[in-house]
Protein backbone atom coordinates (compact mmCIF):
# COMPACT_ATOMS: atom_id res chain seq x y z
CA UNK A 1 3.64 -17.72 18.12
CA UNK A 2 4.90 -18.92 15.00
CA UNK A 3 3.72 -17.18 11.44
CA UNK A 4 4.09 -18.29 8.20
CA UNK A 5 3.33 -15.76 5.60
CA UNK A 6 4.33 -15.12 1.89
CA UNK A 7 5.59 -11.29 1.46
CA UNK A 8 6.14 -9.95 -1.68
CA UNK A 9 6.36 -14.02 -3.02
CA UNK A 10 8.54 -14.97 -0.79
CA UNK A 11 7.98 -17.76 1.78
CA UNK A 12 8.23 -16.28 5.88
CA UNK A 13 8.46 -17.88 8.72
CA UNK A 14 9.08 -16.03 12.36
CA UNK A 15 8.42 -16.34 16.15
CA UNK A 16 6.23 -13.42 16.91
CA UNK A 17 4.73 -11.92 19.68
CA UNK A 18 1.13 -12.58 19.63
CA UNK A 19 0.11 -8.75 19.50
CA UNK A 20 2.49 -7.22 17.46
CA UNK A 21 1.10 -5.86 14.86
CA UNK A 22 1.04 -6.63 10.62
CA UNK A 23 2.98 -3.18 10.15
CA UNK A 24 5.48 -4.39 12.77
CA UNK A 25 6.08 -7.40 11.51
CA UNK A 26 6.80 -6.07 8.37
CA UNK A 27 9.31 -3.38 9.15
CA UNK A 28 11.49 -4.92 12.33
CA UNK A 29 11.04 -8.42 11.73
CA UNK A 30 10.90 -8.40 7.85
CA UNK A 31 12.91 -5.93 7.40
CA UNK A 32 10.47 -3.86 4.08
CA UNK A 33 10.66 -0.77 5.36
CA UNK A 34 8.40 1.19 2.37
CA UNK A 35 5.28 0.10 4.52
CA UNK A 36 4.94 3.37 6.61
CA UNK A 37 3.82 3.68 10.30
CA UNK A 38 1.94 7.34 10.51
CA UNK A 39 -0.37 7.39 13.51
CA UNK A 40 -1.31 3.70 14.51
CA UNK A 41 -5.17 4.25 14.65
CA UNK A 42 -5.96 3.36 10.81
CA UNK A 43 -6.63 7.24 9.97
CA UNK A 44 -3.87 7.69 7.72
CA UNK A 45 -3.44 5.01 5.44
CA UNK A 46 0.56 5.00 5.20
CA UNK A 47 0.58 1.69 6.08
CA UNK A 48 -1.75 0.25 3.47
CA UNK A 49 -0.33 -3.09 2.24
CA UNK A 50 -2.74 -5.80 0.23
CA UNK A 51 -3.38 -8.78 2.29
CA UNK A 52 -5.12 -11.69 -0.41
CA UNK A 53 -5.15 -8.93 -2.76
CA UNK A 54 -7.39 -6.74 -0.73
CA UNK A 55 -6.02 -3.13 0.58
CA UNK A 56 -5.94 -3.24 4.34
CA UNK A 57 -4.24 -0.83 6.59
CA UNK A 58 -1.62 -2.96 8.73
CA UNK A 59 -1.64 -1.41 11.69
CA UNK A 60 -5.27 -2.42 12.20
CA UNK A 61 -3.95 -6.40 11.53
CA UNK A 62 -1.93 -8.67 14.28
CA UNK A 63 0.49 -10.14 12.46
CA UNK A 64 -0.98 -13.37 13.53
CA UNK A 65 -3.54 -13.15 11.73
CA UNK A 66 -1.58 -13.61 8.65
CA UNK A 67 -0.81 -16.69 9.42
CA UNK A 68 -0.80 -18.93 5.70
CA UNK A 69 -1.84 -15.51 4.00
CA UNK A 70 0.07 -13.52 1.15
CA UNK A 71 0.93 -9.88 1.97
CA UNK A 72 2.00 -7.76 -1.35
CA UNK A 73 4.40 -4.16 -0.19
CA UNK A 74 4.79 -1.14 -1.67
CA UNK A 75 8.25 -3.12 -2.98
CA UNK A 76 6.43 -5.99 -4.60
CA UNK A 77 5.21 -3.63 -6.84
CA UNK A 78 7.88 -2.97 -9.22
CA UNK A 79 8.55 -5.52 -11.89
CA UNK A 80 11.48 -8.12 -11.03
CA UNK A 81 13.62 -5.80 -13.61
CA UNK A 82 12.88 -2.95 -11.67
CA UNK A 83 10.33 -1.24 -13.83
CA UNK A 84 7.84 0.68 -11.94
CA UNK A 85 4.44 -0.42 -11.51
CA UNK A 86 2.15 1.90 -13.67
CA UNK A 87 0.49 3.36 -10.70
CA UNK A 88 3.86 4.04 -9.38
CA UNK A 89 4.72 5.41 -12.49
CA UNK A 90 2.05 7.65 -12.99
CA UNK A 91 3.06 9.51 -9.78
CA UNK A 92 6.39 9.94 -10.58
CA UNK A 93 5.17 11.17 -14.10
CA UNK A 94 2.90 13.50 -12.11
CA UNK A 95 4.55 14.93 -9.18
CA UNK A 96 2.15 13.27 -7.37
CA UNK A 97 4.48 13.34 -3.92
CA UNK A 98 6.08 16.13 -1.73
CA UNK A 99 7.56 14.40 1.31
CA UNK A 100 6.88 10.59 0.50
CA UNK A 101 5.67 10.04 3.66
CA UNK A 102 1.79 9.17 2.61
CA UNK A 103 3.35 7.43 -0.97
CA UNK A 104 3.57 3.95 -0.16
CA UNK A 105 0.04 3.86 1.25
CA UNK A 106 -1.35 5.65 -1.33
CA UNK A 107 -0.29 3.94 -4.28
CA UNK A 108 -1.00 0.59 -2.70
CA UNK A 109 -4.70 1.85 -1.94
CA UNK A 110 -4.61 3.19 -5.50
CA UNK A 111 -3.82 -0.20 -7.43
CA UNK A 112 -6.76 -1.61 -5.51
CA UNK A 113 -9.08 1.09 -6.56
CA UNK A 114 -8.16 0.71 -10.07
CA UNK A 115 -8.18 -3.02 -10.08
CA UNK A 116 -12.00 -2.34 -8.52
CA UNK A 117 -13.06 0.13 -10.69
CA UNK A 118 -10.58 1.03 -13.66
CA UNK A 119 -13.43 3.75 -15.59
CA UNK A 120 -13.22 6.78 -12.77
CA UNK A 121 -13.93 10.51 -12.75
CA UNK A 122 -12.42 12.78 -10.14
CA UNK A 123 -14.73 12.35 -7.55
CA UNK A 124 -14.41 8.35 -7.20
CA UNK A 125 -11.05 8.78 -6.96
CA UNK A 126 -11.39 11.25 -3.88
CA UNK A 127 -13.97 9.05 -2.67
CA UNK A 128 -12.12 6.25 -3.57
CA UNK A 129 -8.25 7.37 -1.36
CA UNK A 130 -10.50 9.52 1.43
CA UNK A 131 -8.83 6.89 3.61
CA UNK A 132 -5.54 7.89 2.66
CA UNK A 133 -4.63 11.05 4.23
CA UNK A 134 -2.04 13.69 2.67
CA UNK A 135 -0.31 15.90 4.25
CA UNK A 136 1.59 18.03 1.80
CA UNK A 137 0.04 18.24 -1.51
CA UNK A 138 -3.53 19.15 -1.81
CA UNK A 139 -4.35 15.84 -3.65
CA UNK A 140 -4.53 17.19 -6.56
CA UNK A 141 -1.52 15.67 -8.16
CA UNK A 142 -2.17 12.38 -6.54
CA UNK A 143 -5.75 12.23 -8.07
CA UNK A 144 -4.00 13.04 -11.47
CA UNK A 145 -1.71 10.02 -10.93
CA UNK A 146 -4.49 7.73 -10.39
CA UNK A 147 -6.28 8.90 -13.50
CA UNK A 148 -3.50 8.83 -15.77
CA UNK A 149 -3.16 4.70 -14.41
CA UNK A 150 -6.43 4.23 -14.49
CA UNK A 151 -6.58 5.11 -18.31
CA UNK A 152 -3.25 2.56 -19.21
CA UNK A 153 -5.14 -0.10 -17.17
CA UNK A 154 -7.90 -0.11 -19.37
């Protein structure tokens, strides 16, 4: 089945099976490898891409279903000059990664939490990522991240 799609800004256009999934698509047929696969059952979150601007976990999306949709990565973040996005920013400033495995989901889940709610304490933000899952460093680094971007946002 055919799908058109706009990654990142630019214009897609593939053959696709009909059940391969958005995080598939993305990684072997795209070729944006940032978007993580972790355990294929939406638990994790280290595929989280925005789809229309909204945060979605792409392994729980057929890439069919993006058919005419835009889809922003992990690498449509950064600016065209290759300045970091301040959320990405923020957890480099922070330490706010150990392995990188969970990154890419989390600071696309992040930007959408800010953009919904820019004025948060501690606790939104842990309510906020509790569908991101971390491995490695405790969250509390992560949590500082998203504070410190929330406060630049504003």
């Amino acid at each position: 089945m055919e799908v058109s799609v706009k990654i990142n800004g630019a214009a897609q256009s593939h053959d696709v099976e009909p059940r391969m999934l958005l995080v598939q698509y993305i990684r072997e047929v795209v070729g944006l490898t940032g978007t993580n696969i972790g355990c294929d059952t939406s638990s994790c979150g280290a595929c989280t891409v925005h789809l229309n601007g909204e945060s979605v976990k792409s392994c729980t999306v057929l890439a069919a279903q993006v058919d005419g949709m835009e889809v922003e990565t992990i690498e449509g973040l950064a600016g065209d000059d290759g300045s970091l996005h301040p959320v990405q920013q923020a957890f480099h400033e922070c330490h706010a990664l150990q392995c990188g495995y969970c990154t890419p989901g989390m600071v696309m889940a992040s930007v959408s939490l800010i953009e919904e709610n820019s004025s948060m304490t501690e606790d939104d933000v842990r309510e906020g990522l509790e569908g991101n899952l971390c491995r490695c460093t405790g969250y509390h680094n992560i949590v500082k991240a998203v504070l410190q971007a929330s406060e630049v946002s504003q």
